[in-house]
Protein backbone atom coordinates (compact mmCIF):
# COMPACT_ATOMS: atom_id res chain seq x y z
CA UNK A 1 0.00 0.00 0.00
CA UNK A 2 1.52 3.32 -1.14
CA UNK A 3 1.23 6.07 2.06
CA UNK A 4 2.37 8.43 3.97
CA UNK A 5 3.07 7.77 7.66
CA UNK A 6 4.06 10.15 10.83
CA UNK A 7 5.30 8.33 13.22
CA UNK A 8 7.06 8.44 16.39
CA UNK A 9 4.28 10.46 17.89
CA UNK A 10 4.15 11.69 21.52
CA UNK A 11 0.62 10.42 23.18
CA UNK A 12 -0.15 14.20 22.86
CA UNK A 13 0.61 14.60 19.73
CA UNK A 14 -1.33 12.15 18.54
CA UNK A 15 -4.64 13.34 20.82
CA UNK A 16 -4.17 16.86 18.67
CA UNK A 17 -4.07 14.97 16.02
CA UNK A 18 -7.15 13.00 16.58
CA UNK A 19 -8.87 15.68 17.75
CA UNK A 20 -7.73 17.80 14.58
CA UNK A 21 -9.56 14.71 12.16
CA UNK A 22 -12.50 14.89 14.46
CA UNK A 23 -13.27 18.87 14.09
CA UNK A 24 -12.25 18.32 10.16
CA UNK A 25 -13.51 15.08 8.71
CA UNK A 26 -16.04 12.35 8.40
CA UNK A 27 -15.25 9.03 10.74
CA UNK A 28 -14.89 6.08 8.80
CA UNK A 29 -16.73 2.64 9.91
CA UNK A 30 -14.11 1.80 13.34
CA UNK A 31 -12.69 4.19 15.94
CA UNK A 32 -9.17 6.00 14.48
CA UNK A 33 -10.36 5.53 10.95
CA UNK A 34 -11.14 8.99 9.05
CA UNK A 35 -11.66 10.00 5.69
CA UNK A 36 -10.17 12.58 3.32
CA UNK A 37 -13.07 13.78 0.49
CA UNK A 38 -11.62 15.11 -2.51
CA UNK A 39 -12.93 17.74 -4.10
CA UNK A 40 -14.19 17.07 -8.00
CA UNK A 41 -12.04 19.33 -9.55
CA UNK A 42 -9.13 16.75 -8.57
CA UNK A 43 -10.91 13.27 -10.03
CA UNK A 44 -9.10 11.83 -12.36
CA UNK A 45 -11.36 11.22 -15.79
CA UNK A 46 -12.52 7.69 -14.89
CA UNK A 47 -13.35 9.19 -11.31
CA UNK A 48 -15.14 12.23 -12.85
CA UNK A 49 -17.30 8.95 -15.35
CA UNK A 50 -17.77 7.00 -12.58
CA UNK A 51 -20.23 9.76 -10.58
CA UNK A 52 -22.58 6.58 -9.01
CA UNK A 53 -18.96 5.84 -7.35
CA UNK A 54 -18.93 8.85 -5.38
CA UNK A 55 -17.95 10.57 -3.23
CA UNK A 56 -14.08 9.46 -3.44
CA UNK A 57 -12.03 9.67 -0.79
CA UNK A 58 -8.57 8.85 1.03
CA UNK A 59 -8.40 6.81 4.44
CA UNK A 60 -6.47 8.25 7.08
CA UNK A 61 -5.80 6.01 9.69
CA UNK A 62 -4.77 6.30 13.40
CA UNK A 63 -2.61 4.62 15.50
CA UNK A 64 -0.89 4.64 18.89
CA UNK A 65 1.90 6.49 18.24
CA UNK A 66 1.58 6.84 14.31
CA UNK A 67 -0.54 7.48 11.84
CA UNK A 68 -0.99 6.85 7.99
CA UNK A 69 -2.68 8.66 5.36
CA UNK A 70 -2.98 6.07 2.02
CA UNK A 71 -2.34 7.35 -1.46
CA UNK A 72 -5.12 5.10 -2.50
CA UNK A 73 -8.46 7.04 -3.49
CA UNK A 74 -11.46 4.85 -2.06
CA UNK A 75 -14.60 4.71 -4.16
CA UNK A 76 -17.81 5.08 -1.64
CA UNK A 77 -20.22 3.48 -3.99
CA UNK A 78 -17.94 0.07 -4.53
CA UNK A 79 -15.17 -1.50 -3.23
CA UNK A 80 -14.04 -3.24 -6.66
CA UNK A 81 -14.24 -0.69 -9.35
CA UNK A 82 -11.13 0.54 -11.84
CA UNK A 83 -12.44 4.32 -10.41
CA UNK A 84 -10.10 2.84 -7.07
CA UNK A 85 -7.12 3.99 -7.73
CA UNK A 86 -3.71 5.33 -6.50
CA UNK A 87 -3.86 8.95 -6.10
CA UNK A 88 -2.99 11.14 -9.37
CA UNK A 89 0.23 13.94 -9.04
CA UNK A 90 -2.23 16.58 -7.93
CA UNK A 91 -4.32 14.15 -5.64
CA UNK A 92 -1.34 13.46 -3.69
CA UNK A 93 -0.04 16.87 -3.81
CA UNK A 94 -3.70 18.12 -2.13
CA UNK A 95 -2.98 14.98 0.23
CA UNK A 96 0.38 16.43 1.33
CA UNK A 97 -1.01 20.35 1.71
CA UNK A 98 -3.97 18.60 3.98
CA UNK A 99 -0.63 16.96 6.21
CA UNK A 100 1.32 20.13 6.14
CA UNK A 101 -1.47 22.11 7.38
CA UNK A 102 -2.89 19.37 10.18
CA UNK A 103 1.21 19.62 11.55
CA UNK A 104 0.99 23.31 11.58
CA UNK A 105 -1.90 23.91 13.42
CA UNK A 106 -1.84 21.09 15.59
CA UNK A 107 1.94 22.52 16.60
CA UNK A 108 3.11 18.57 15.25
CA UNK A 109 7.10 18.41 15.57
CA UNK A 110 7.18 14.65 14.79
């Protein structure tokens, strides 16, 4: 699985964190699961075709002292779909600004 992982997290850090995916995103199905919509202007073609697929989104997932944010954009409407795919240049690149700006306000040093 291609993703991007913080870890080495202080038990603080990762309550801001948590806390920070709370106040900004939707909760996936278990506890420490979140995810990530992305906006339509970033589908990729076969996402922007596939509109009964929506919404598409990334999975963010925390952990103890860690946690991972996947490169792989989730389809809501089915699991097994070529719409699931890794994330494009710019969906990864609005994946990293979402990171960047969770650290900074959340005062993350990890």
């Amino acid at each position: 699985m291609r993703q991007l992982v913080i870890d080495e997290l202080s038990p603080m850090e990762r309550d801001n964190i948590d806390s920070y995916l709370k106040r900004t995103l939707k909760p996936g199905p278990v506890i420490g699961l979140y995810w990530l919509p992305l906006p339509p202007d970033l589908l990729s073609p076969i996402q922007h075709e596939h509109r009964q697929c929506s919404p598409f989104h990334i999975g963010i997932e925390v952990e103890r002292d860690q946690v991972r944010f996947e490169f792989l954009v989730r389809s809501t409407g089915k699991l097994h779909c070529p719409c699931t795919a890794y994330a494009t240049p710019r969906q990864r690149q609005f994946i990293i600004d979402y990171i960047d700006r969770m650290l900074e306000e959340e005062h993350i040093r990890a």
